[in-house]
C-alpha atoms as a PDB file:
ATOM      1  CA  UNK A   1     -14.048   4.111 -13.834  1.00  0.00           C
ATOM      2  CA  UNK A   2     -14.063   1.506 -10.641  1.00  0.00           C
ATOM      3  CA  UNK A   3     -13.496  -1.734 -11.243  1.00  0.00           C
ATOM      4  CA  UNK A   4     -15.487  -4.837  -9.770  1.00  0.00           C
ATOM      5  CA  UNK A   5     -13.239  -5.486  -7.010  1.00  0.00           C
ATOM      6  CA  UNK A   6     -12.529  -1.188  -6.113  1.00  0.00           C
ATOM      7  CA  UNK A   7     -16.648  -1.145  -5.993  1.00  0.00           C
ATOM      8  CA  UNK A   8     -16.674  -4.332  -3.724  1.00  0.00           C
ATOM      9  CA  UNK A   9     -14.271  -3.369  -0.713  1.00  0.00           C
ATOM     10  CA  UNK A  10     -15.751   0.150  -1.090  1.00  0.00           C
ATOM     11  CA  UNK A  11     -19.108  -1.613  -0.161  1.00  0.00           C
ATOM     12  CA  UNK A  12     -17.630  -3.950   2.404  1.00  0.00           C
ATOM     13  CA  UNK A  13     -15.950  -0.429   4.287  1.00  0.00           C
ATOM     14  CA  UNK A  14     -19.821   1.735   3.631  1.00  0.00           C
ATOM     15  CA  UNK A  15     -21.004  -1.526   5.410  1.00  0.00           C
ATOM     16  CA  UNK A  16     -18.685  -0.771   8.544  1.00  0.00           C
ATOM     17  CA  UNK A  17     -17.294  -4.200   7.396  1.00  0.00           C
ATOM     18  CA  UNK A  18     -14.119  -4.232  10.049  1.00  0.00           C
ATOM     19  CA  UNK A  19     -11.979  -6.785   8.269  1.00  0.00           C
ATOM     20  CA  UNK A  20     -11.811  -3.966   5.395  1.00  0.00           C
ATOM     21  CA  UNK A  21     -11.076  -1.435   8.014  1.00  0.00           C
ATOM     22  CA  UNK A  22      -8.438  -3.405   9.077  1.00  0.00           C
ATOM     23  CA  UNK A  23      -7.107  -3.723   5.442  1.00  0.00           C
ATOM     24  CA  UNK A  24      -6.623  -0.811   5.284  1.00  0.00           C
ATOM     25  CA  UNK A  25      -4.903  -0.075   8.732  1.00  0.00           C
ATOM     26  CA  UNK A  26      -2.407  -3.014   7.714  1.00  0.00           C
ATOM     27  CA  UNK A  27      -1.698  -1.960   4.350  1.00  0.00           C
ATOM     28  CA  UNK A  28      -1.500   1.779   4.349  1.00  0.00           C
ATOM     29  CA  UNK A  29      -0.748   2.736   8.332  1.00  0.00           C
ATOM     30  CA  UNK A  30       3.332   2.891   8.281  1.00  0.00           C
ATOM     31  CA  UNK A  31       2.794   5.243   5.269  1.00  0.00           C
ATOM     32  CA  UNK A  32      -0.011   7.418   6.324  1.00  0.00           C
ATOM     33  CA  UNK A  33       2.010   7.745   9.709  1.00  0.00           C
ATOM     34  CA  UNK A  34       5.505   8.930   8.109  1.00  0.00           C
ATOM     35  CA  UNK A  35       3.491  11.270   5.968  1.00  0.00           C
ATOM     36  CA  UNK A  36       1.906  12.290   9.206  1.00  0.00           C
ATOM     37  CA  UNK A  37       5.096  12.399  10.833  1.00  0.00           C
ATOM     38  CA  UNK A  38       6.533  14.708   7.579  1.00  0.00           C
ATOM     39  CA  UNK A  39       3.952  16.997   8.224  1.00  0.00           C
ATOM     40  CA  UNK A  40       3.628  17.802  12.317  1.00  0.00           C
ATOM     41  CA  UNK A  41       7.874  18.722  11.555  1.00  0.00           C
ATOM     42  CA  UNK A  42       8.254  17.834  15.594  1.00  0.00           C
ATOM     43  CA  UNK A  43       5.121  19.615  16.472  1.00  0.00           C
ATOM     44  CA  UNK A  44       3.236  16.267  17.517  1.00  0.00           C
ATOM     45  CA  UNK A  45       4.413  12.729  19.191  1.00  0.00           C
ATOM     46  CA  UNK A  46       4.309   9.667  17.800  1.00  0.00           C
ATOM     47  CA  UNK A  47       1.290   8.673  19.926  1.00  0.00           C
ATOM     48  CA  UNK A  48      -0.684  11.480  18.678  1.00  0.00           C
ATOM     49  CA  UNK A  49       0.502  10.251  15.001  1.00  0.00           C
ATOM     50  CA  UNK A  50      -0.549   6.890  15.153  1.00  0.00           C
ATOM     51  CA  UNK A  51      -4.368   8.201  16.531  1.00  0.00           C
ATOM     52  CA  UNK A  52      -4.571  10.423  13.671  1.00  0.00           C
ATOM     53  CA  UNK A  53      -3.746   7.437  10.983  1.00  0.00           C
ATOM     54  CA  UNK A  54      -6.580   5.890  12.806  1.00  0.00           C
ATOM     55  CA  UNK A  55      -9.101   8.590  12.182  1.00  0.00           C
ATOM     56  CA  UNK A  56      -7.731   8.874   8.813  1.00  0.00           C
ATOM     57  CA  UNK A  57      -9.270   5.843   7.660  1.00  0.00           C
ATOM     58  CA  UNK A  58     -11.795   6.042   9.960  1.00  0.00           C
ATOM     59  CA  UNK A  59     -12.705   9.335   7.911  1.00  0.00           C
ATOM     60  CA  UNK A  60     -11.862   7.618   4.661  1.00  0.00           C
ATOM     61  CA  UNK A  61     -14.645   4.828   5.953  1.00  0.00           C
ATOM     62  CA  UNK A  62     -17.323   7.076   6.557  1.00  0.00           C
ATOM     63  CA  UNK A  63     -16.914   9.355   3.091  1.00  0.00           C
ATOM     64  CA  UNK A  64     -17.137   6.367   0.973  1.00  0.00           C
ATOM     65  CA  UNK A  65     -20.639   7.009  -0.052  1.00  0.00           C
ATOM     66  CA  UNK A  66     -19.593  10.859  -1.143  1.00  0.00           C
ATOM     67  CA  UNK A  67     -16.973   9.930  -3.592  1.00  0.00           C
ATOM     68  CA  UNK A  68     -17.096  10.846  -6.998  1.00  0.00           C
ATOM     69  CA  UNK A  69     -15.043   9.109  -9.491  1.00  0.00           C
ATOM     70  CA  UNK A  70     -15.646  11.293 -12.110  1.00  0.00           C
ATOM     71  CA  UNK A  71     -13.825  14.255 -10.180  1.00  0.00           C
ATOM     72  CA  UNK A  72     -10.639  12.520 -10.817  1.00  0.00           C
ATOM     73  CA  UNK A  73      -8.892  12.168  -7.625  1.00  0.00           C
ATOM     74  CA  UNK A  74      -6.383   8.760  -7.287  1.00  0.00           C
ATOM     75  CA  UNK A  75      -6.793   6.008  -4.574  1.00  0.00           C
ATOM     76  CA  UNK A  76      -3.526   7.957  -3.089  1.00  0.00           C
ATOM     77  CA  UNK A  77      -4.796  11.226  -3.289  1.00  0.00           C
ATOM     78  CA  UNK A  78      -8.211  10.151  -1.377  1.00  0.00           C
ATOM     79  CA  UNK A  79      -5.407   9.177   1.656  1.00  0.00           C
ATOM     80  CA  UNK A  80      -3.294  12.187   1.152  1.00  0.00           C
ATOM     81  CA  UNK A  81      -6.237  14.811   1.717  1.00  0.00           C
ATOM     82  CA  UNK A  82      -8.371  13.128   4.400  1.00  0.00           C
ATOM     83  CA  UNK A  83      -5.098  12.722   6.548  1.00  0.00           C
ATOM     84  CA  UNK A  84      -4.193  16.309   5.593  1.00  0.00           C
ATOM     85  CA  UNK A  85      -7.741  17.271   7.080  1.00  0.00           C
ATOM     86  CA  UNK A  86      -7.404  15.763  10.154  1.00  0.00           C
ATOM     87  CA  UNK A  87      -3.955  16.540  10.761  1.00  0.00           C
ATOM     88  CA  UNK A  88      -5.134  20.268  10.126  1.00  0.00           C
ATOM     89  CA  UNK A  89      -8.048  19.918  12.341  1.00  0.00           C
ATOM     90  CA  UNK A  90      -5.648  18.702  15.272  1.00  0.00           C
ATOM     91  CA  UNK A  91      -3.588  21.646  14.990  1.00  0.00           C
ATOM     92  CA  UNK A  92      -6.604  24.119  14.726  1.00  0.00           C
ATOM     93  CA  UNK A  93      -7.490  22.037  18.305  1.00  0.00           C
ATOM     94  CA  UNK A  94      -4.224  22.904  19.996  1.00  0.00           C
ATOM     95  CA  UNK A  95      -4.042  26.283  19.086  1.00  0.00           C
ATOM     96  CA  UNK A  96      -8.224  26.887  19.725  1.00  0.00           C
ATOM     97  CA  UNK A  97      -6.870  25.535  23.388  1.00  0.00           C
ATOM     98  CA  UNK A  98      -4.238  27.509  23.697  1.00  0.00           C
ATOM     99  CA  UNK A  99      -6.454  30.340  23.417  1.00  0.00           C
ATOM    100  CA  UNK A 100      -8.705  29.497  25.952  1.00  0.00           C
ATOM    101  CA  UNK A 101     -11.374  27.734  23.840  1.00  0.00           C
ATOM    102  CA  UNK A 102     -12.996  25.487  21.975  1.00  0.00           C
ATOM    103  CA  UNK A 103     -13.360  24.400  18.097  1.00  0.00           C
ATOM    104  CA  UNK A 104     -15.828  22.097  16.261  1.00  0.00           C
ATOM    105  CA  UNK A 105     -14.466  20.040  13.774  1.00  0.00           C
ATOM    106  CA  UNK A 106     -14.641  20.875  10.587  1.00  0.00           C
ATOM    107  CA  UNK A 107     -16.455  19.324   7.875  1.00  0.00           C
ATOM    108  CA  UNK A 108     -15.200  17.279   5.185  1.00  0.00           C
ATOM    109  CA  UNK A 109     -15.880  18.645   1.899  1.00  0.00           C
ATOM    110  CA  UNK A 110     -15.976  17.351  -1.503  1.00  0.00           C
ATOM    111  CA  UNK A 111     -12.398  19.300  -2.291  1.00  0.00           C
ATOM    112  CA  UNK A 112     -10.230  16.233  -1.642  1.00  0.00           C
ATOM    113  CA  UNK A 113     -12.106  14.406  -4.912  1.00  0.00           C
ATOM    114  CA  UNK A 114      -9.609  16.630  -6.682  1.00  0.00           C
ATOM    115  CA  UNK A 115      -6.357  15.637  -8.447  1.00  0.00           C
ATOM    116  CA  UNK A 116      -3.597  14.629  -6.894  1.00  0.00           C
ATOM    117  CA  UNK A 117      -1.109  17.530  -7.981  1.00  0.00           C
ATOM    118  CA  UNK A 118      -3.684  20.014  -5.845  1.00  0.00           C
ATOM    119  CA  UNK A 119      -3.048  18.050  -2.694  1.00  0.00           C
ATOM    120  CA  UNK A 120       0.599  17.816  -2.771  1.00  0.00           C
ATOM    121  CA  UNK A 121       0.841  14.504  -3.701  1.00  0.00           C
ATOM    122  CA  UNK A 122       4.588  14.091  -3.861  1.00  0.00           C
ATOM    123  CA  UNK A 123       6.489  11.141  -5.772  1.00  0.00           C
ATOM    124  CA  UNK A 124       8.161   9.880  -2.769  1.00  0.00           C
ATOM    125  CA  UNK A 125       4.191   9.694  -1.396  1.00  0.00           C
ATOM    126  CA  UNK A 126       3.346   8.175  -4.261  1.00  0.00           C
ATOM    127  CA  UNK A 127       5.538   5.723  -4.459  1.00  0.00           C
ATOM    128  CA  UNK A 128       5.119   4.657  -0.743  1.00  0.00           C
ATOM    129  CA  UNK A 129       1.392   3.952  -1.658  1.00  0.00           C
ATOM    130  CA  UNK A 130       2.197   1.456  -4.895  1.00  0.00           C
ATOM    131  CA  UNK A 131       5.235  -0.109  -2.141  1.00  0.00           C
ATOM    132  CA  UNK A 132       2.240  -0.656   0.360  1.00  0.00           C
ATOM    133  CA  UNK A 133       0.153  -2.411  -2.057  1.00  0.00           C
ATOM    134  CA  UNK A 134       3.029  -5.014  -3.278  1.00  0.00           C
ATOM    135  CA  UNK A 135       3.829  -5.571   0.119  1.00  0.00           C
ATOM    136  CA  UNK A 136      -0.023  -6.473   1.130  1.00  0.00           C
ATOM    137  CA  UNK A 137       0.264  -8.660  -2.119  1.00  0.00           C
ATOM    138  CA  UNK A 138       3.203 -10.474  -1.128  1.00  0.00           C
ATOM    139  CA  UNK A 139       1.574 -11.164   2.135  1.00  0.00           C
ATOM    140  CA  UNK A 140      -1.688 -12.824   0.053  1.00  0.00           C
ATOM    141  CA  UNK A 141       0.721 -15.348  -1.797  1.00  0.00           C
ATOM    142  CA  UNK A 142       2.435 -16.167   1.924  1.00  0.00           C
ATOM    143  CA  UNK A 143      -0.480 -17.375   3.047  1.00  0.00           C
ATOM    144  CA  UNK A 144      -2.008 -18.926  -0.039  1.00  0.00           C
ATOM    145  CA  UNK A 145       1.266 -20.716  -0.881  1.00  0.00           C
ATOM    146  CA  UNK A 146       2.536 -24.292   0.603  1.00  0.00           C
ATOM    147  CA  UNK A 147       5.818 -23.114   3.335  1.00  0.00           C
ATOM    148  CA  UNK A 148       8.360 -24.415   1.552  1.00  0.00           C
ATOM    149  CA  UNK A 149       7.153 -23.228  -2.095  1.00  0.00           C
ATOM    150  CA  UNK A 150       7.468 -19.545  -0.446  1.00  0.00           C
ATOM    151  CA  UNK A 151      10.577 -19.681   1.571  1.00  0.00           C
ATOM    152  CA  UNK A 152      11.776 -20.682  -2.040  1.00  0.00           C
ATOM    153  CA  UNK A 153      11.350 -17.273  -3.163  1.00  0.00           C
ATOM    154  CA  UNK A 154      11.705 -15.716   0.091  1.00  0.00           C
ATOM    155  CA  UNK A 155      15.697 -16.856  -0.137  1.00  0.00           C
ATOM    156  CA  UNK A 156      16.095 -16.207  -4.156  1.00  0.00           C
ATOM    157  CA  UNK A 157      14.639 -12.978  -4.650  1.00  0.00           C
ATOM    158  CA  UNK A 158      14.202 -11.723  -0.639  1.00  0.00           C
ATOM    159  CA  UNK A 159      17.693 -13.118   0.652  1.00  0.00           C
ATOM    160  CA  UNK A 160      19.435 -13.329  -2.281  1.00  0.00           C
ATOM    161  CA  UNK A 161      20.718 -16.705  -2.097  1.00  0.00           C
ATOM    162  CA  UNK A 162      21.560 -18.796  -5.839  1.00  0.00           C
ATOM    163  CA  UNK A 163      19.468 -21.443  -6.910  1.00  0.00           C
ATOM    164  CA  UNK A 164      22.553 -23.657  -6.445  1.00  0.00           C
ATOM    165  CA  UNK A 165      22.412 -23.021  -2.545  1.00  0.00           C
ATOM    166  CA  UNK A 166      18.438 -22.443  -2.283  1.00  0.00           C
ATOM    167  CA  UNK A 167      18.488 -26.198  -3.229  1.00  0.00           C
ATOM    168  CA  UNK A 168      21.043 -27.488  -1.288  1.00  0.00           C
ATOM    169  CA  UNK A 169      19.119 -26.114   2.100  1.00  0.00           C
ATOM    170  CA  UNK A 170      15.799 -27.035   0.925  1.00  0.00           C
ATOM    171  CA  UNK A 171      17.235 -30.459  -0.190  1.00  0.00           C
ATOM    172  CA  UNK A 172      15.726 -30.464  -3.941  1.00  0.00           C
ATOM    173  CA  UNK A 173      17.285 -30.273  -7.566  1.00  0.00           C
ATOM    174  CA  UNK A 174      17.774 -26.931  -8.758  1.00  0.00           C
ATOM    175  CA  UNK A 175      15.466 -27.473 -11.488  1.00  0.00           C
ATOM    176  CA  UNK A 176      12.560 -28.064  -8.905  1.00  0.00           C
ATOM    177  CA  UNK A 177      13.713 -24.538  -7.495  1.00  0.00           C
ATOM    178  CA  UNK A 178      13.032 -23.438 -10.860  1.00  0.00           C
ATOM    179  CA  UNK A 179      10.042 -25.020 -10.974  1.00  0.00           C
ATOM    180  CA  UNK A 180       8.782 -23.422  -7.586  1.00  0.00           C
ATOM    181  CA  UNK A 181      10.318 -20.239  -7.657  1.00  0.00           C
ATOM    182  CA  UNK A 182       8.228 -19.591 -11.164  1.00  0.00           C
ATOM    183  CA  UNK A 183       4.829 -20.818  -9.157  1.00  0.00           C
ATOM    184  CA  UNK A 184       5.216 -18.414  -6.794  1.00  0.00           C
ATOM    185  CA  UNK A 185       5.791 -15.131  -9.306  1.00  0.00           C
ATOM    186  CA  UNK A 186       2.730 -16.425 -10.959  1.00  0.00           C
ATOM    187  CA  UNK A 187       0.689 -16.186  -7.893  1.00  0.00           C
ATOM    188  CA  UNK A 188       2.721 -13.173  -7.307  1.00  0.00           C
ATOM    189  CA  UNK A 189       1.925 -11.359 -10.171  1.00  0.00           C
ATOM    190  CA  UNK A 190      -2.059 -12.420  -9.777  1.00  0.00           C
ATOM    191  CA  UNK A 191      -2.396 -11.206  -6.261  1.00  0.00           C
ATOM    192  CA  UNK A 192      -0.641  -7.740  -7.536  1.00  0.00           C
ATOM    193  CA  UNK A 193      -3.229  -7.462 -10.338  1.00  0.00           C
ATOM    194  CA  UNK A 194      -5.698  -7.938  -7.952  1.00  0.00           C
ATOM    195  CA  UNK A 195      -4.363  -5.225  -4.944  1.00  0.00           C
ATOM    196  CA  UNK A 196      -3.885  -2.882  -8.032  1.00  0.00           C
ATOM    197  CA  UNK A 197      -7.583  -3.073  -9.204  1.00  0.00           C
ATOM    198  CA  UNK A 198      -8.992  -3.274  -5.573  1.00  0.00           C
ATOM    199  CA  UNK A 199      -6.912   0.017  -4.483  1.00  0.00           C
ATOM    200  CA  UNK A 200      -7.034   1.938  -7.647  1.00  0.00           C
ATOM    201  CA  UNK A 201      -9.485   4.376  -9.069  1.00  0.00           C
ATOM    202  CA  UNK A 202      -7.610   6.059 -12.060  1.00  0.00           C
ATOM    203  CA  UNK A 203      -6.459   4.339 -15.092  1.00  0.00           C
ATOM    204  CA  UNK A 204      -3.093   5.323 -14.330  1.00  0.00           C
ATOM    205  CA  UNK A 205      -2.857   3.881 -10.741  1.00  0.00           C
ATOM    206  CA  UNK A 206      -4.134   0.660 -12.509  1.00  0.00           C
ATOM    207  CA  UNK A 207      -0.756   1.361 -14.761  1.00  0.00           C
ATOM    208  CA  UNK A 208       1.904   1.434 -11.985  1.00  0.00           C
ATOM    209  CA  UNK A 209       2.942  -1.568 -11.539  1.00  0.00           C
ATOM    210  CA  UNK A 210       4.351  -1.874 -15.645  1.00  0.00           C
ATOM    211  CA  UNK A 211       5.932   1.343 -14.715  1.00  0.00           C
ATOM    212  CA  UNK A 212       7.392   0.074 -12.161  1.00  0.00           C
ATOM    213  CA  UNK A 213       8.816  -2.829 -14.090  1.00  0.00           C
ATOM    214  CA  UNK A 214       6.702  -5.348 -12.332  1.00  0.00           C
ATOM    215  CA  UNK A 215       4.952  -6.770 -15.625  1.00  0.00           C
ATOM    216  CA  UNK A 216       1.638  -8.865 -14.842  1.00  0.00           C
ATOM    217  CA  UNK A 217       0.602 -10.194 -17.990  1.00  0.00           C
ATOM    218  CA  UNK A 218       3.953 -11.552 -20.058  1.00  0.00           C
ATOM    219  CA  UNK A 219       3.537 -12.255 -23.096  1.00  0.00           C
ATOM    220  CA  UNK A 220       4.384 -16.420 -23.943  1.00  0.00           C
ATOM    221  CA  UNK A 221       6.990 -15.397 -25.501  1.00  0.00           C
ATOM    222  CA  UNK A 222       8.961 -13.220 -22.792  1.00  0.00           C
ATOM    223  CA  UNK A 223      12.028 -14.291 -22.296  1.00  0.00           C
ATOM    224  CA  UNK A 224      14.012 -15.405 -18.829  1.00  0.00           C
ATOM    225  CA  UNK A 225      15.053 -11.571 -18.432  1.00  0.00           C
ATOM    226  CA  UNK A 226      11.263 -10.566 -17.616  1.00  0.00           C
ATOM    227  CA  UNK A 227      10.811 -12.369 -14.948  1.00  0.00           C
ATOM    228  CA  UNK A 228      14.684 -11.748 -13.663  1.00  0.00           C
ATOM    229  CA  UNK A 229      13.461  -8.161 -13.842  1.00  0.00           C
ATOM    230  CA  UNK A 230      10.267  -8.675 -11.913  1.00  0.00           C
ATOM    231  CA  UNK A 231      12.087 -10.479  -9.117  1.00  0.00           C
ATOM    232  CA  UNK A 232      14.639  -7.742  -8.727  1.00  0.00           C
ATOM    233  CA  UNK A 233      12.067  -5.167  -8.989  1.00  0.00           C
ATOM    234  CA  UNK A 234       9.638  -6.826  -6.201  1.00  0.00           C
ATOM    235  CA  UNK A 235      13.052  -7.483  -4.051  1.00  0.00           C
ATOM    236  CA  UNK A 236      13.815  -4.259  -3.717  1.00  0.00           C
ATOM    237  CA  UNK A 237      10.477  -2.895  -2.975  1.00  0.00           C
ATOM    238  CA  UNK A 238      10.537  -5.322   0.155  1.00  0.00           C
ATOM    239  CA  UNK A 239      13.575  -4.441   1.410  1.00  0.00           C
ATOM    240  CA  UNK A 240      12.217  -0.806   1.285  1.00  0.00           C
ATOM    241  CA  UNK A 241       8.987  -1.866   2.766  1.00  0.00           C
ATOM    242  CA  UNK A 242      10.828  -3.714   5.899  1.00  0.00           C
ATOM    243  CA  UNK A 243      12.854  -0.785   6.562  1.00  0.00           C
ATOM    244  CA  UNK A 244       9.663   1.373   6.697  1.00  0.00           C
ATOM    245  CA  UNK A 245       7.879  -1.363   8.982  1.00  0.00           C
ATOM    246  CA  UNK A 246      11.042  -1.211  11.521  1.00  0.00           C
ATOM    247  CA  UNK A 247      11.185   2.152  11.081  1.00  0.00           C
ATOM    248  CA  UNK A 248       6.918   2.870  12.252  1.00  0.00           C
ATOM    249  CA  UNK A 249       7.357  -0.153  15.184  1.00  0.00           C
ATOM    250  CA  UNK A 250      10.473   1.877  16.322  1.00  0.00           C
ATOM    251  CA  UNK A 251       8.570   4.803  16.655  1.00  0.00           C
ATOM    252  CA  UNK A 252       5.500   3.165  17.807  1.00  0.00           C
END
């Protein structure tokens, strides 16, 4: 079952709606590329890569009205088997030149609607995907939230820094910190409910960010440790996500 928002951006990309398009790109490029990159094992550049990403999602774009959310396949798997497609298509290219002649593309079928264990969906893959869409969530609160209220969090939970020293360079009490820093993980945990339900097509992709240990809806009476444990847990996944970034411009 889709949810409001899934249906919505799947009508904006059907539309040829280029801001989605470029949702996309953003969000999911670096991991589509060092899946990419996984699968040519040397055989293609880094050029070639980032053109295939590209008609990855341009595929993805132009299949929207075919999918079937009753055949069960995940938001991740959707990426996984398109990519594999056109990676496989490339290769059936080189070697139809090699040869001496030419080869059509072949068609998309329905087979990628599948689940994800049939395409190979890997946890490492997996897990890229759910970092992609925290990351594209923490960029929605950085420019929804005043400067100063997000370079608050940036240096508690992004650099690390103590409360005690967070308000010494900002120049407030700590309690104010406190204050802020809690703001923020609300918005936080909004935007994430909302990337979750627009990228999701499976009840348990909707699931992964409790799994995860990034819960969105605390109860009122959580105590302190939740949110500790959210903070850690979205931490680390940006860390990972800036190494993959570096890692995708280096080889860009």
């Amino acid at each position: 079952m889709l949810t409001s928002m899934t249906t919505s951006f799947l009508k904006r990309l059907s539309a040829n709606d280029e801001a989605a398009w470029f949702e996309l790109w953003d969000t999911f490029g670096p991991v589509l590329r060092a899946q990419l990159t996984k699968w040519g094992r040397g055989r293609i550049g880094q050029e070639t890569v980032r053109d295939l990403s590209q008609e990855t999602l341009a595929a993805l774009s132009n299949s929207i009205d075919r999918y079937d959310p009753t055949r069960g396949a995940r938001f991740s798997t959707w990426l996984l088997a398109i990519a594999k497609h056109v990676l496989g298509d490339e290769m059936d290219r080189r070697m139809a030149q090699k040869r001496g002649g030419g080869k059509a593309n072949a068609h998309l079928d329905e087979s990628w609607m599948v689940s994800a264990a049939t395409q190979g969906a890997d946890e490492a893959y997996e897990a890229a995907i759910f970092r992609a869409k925290v990351e594209a969530s923490i960029r929605a609160v950085e420019r929804e939230c005043d400067f100063t209220e997000f370079s608050i969090y940036r240096m508690r939970v992004f650099d690390g820094m103590s409360g005690k020293e967070v308000a010494a360079q900002v120049g407030v009490s700590e309690p104010t910190i406190s204050r802020r820093l809690a703001k923020v993980r609300d918005l936080l945990r909004a935007a994430l409910a909302r990337t979750v339900a627009t990228y999701s097509f499976t009840e348990e992709e909707y699931n992964e960010a409790e799994r995860n240990g990034l819960v969105l809806n605390p109860n009122s009476t959580a105590d302190k440790a939740d949110d500790t444990l959210f903070d850690e847990a979205i931490g680390e996944i940006y860390h990972r996500q800036m190494e993959l970034r570096q890692a995708d411009q280096f080889d860009a």
